[in-house]
C-alpha atoms as a PDB file:
ATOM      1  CA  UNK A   1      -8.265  -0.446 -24.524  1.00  0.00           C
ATOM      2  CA  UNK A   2      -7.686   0.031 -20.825  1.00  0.00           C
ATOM      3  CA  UNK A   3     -10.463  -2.351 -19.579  1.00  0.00           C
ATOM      4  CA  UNK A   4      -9.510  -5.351 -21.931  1.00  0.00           C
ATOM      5  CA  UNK A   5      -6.014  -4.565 -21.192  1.00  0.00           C
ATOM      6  CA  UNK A   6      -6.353  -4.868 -17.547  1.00  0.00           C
ATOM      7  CA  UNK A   7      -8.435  -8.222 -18.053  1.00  0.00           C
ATOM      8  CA  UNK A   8      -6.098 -10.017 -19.357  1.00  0.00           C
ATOM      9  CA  UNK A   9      -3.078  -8.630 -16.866  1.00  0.00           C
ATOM     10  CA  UNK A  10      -5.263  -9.627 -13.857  1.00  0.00           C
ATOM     11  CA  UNK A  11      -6.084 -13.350 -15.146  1.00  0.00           C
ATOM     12  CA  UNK A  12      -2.537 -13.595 -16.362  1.00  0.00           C
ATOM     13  CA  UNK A  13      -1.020 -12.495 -12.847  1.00  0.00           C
ATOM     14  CA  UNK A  14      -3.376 -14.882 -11.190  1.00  0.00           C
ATOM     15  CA  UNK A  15      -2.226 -17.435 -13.742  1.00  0.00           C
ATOM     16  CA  UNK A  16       1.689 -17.273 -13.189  1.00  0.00           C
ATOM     17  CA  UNK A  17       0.738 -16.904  -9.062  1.00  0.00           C
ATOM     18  CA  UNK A  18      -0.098 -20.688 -10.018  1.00  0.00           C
ATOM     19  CA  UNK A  19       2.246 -24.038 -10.072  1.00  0.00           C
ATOM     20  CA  UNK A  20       1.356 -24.565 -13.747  1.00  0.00           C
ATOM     21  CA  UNK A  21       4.635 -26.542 -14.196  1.00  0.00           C
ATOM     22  CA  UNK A  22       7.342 -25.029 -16.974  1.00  0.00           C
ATOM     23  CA  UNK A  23       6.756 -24.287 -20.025  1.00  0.00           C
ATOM     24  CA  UNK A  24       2.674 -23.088 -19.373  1.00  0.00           C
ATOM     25  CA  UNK A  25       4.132 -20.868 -15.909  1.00  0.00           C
ATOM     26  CA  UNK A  26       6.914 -19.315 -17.868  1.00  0.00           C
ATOM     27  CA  UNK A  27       4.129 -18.102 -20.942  1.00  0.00           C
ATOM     28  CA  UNK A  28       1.894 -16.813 -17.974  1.00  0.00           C
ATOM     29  CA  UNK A  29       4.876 -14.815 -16.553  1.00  0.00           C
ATOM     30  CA  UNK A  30       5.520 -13.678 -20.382  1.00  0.00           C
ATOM     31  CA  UNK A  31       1.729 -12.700 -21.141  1.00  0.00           C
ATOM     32  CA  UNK A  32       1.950 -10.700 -17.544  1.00  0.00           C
ATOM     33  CA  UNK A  33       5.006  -8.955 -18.329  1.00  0.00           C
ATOM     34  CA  UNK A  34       3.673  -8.465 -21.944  1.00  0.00           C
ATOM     35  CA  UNK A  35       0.581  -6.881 -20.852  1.00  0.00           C
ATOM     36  CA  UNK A  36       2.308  -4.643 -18.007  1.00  0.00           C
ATOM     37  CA  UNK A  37       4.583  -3.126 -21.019  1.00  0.00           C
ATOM     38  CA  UNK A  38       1.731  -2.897 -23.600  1.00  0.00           C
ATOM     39  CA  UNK A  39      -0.262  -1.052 -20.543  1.00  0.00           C
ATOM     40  CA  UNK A  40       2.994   1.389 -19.576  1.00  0.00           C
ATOM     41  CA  UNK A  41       2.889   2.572 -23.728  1.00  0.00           C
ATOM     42  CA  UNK A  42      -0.734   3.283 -23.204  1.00  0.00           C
ATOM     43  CA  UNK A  43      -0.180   5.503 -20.551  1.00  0.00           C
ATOM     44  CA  UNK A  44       2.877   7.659 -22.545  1.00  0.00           C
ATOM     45  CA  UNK A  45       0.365   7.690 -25.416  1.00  0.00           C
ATOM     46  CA  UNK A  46      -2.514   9.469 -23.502  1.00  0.00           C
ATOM     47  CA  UNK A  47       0.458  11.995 -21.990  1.00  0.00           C
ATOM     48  CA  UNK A  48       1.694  12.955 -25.511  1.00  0.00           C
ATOM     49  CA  UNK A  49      -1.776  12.964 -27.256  1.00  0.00           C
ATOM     50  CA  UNK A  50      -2.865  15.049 -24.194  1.00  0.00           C
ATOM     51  CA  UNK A  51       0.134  17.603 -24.736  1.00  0.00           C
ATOM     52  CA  UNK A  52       0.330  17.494 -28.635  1.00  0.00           C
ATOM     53  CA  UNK A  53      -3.883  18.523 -27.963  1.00  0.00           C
ATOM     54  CA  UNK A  54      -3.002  21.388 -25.591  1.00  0.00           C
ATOM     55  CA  UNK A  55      -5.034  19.254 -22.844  1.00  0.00           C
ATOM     56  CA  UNK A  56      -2.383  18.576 -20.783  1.00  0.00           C
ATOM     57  CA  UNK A  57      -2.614  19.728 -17.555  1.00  0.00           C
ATOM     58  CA  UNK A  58      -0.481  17.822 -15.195  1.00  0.00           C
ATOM     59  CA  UNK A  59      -0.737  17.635 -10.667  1.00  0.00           C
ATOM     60  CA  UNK A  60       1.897  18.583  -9.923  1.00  0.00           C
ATOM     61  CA  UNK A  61       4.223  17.689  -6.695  1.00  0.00           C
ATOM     62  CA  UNK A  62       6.907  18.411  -5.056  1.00  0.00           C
ATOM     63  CA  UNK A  63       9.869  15.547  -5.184  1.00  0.00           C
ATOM     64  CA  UNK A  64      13.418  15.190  -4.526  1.00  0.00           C
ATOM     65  CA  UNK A  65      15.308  14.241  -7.910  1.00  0.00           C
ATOM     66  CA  UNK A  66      17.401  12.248  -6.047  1.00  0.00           C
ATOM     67  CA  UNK A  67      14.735   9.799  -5.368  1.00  0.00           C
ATOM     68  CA  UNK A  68      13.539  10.294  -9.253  1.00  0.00           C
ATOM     69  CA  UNK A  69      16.374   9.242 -10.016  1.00  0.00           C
ATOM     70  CA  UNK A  70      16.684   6.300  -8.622  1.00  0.00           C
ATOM     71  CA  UNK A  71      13.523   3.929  -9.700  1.00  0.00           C
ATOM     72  CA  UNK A  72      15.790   3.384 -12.659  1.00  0.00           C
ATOM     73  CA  UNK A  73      17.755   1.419 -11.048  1.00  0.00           C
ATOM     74  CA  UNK A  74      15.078  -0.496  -8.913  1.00  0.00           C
ATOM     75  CA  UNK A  75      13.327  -1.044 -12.836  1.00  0.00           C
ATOM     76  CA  UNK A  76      15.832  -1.711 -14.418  1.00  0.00           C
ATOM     77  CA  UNK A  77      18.768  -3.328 -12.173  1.00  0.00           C
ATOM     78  CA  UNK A  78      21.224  -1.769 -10.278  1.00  0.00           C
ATOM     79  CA  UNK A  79      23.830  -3.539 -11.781  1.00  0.00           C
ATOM     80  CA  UNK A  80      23.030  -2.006 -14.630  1.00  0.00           C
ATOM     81  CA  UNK A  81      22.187   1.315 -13.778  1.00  0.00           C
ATOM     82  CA  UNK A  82      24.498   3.344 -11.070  1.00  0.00           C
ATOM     83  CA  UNK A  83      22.674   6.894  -9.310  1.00  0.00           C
ATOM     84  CA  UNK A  84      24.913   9.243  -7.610  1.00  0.00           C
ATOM     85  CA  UNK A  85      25.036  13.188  -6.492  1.00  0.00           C
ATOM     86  CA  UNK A  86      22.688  15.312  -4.522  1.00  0.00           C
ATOM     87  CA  UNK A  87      19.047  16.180  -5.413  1.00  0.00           C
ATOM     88  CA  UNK A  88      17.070  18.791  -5.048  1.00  0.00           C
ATOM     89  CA  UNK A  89      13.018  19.487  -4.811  1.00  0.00           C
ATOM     90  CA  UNK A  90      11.814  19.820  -8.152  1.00  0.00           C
ATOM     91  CA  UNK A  91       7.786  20.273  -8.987  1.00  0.00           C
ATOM     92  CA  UNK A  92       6.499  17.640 -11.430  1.00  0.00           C
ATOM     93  CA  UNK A  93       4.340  15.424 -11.985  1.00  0.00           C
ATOM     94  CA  UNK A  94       5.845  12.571 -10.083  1.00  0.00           C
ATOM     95  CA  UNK A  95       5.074   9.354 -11.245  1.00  0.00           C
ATOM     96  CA  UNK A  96       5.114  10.525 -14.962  1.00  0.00           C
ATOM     97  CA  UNK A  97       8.228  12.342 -14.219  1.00  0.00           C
ATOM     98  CA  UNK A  98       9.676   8.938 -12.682  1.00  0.00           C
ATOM     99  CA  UNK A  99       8.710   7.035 -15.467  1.00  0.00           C
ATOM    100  CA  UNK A 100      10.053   9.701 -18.080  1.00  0.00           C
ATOM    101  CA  UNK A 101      13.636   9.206 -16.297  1.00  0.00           C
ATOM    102  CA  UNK A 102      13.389   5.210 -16.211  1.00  0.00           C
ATOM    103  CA  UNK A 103      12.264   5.431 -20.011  1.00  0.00           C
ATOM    104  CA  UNK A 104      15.301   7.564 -20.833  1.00  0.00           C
ATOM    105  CA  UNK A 105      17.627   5.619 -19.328  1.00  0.00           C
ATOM    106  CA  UNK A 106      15.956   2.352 -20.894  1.00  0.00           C
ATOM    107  CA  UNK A 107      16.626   3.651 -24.258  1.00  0.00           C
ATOM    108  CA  UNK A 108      20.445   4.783 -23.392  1.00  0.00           C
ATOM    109  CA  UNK A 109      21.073   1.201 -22.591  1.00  0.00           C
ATOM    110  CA  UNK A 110      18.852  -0.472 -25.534  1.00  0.00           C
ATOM    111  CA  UNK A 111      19.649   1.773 -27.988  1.00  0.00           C
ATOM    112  CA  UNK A 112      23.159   2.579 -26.768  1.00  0.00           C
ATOM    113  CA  UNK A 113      24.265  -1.419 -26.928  1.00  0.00           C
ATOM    114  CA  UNK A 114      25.494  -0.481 -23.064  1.00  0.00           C
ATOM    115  CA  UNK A 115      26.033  -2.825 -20.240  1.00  0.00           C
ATOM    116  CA  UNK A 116      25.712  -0.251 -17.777  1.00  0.00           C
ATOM    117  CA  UNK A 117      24.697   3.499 -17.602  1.00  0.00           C
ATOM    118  CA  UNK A 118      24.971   6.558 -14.843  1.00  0.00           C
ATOM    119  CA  UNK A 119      22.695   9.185 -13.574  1.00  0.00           C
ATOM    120  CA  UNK A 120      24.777  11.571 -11.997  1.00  0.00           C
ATOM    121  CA  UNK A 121      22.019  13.931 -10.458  1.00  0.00           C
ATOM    122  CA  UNK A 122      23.039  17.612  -9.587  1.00  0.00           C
ATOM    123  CA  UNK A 123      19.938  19.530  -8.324  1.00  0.00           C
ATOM    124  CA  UNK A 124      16.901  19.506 -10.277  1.00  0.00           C
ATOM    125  CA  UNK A 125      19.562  18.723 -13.300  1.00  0.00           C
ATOM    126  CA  UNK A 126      20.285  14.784 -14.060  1.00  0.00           C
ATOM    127  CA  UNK A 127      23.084  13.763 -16.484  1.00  0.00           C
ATOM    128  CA  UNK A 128      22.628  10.537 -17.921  1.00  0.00           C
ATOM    129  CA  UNK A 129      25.766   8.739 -19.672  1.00  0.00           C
ATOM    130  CA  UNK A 130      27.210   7.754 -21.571  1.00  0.00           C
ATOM    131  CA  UNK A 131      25.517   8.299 -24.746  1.00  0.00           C
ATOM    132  CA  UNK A 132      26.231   6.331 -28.119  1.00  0.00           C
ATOM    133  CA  UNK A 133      25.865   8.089 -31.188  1.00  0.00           C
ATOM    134  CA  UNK A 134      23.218   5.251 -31.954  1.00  0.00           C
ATOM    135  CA  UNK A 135      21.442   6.597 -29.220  1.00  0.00           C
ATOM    136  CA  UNK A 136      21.439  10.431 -29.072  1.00  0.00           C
ATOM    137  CA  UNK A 137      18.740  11.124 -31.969  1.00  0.00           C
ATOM    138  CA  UNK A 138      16.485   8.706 -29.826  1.00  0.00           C
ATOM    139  CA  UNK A 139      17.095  10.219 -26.767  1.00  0.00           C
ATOM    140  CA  UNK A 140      16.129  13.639 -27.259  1.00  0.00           C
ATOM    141  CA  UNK A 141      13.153  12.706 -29.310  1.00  0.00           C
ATOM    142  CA  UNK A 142      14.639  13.218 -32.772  1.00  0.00           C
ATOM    143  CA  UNK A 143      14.695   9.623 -33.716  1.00  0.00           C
ATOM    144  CA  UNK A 144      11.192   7.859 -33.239  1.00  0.00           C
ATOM    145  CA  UNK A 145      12.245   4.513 -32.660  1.00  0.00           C
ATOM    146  CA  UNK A 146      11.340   4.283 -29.096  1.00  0.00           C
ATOM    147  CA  UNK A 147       7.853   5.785 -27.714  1.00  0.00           C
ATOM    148  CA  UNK A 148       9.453   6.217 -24.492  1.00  0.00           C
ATOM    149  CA  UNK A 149      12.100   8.551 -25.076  1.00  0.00           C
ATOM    150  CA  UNK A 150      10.037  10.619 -27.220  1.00  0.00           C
ATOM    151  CA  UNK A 151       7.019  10.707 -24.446  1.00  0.00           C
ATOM    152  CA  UNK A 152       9.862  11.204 -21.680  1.00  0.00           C
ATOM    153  CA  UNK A 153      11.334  14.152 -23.527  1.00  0.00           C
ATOM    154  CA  UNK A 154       7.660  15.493 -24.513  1.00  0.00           C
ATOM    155  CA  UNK A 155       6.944  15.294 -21.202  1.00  0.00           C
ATOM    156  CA  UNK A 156       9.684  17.269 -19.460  1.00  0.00           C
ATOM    157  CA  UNK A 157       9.540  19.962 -21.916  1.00  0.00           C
ATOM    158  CA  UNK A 158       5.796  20.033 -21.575  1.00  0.00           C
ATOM    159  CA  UNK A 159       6.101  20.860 -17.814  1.00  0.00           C
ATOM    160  CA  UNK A 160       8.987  23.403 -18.630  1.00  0.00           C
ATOM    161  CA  UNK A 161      12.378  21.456 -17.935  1.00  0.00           C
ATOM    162  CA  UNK A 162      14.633  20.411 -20.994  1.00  0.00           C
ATOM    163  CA  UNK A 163      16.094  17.492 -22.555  1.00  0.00           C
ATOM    164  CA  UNK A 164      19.865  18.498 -24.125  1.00  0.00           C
ATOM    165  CA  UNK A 165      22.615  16.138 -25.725  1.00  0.00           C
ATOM    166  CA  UNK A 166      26.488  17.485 -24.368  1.00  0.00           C
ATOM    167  CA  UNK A 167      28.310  15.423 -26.463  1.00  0.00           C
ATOM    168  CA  UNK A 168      28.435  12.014 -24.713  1.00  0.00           C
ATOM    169  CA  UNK A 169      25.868  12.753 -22.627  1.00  0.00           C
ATOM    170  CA  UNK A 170      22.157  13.572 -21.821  1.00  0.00           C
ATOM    171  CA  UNK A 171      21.279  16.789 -19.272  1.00  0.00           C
ATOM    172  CA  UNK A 172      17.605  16.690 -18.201  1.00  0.00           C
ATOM    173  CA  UNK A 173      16.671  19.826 -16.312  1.00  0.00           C
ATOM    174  CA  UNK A 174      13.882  19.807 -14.571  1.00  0.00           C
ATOM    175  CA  UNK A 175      11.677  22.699 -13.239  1.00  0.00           C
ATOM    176  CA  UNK A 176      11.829  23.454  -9.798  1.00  0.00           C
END
C-alpha cells in the first residue's frame, strides 16, 4: 500500500507546486493533504499490528519531552495548542513517540469540541487538558473512534510509560 500510496503523494505535491488556477490547485492541495493523512494511519497501523503480534521492537532514543511536546503545536497551530513546564530526557522511540503526543492532543481537540488545549509537561510526565467527557473513552484507547489515540496510547504503554484520565485531564508518563 506504501508504494501506490507514495505515487500518488509525489505527483500530487508536484501537482499543487503548479499554477493550476483555483478550483484544480485547491483539489491538488486536498489529494496531497489526503494522501499525507491516509499515509500517517498506515504508519500507526504497522506500530499496533507490530505490538498486538509481539514484533514490536522499537530504537529507541534519548529526547527531551519538552521538545516532544511541542510538535503539537507546530502540527497543529499554536493558537490552538499552548506547551508549557520543564522536560526531562525520556528514552523512546522519538518520532513515534512525537507523533503519539500530536495524535493525542488531535483527538482532545476533535473529539473534545475544544478551541484550544494545554500540555503542561513536568518531566518525562505530560498533562494534557482539558478533557471532555466526549473525549476521555477516546483518549485512553477505550473508545475506538479515532486510530490515533488508540495507536498513541498502544504505543506508550508498549514501550512502558502510561496513558491515565485524572478527571479533566490526561497524564502520559513516559519511561525514562
Amino acid at each position: 500500500m506504501r508504494t501506490p500510496l507514495a505515487t500518488v503523494y509525489g505527483f500530487a505535491r508536484t501537482l499543487s507546486r503548479q499554477d493550476l488556477g483555483e478550483p484544480a490547485g485547491q483539489y491538488a492541495r486536498m489529494i496531497e493533504e489526503a494522501t499525507a493523512q491516509v499515509r500517517e494511519l498506515l504508519e500507526q497501523l504497522a506500530i499496533v499490528a507490530r505490538i498486538e503480534s509481539g514484533r514490536f521492537d522499537p530504537v529507541l532514543g534519548e529526547a527531551d519531552s519538552l521538545e516532544l511536546a511541542k510538535a503539537a503545536p507546530l502540527e497543529l497551530g499554536e493558537e490552538r495548542v499552548h506547551v508549557s513546564g520543564e522536560g526531562a530526557l525520556v528514552s523512546v522511540p522519538v518520532e513515534a513517540t512525537r507523533r503519539a503526543l500530536v495524535q493525542l492532543t488531535r483527538a482532545a481537540l476533535r473529539h473534545g469540541g475544544l478551541n484550544e488545549v494545554s500540555l503542561r509537561v513536568r518531566g518525562p510526565e505530560l498533562e494534557l487538558g482539558p478533557v471532555t467527557r466526549n473525549s476521555a473513552g477516546v483518549l485512553v484507547g477505550e473508545e475506538l473512534r479515532e486510530l490515533g489515540a488508540a495507536a498513541a496510547c498502544a504505543l506508550i504503554q508498549a514501550i512502558g510509560g502510561s496513558v491515565e484520565l485524572d478527571v479533566d485531564t490526561l497524564r502520559v508518563r513516559l519511561p525514562t
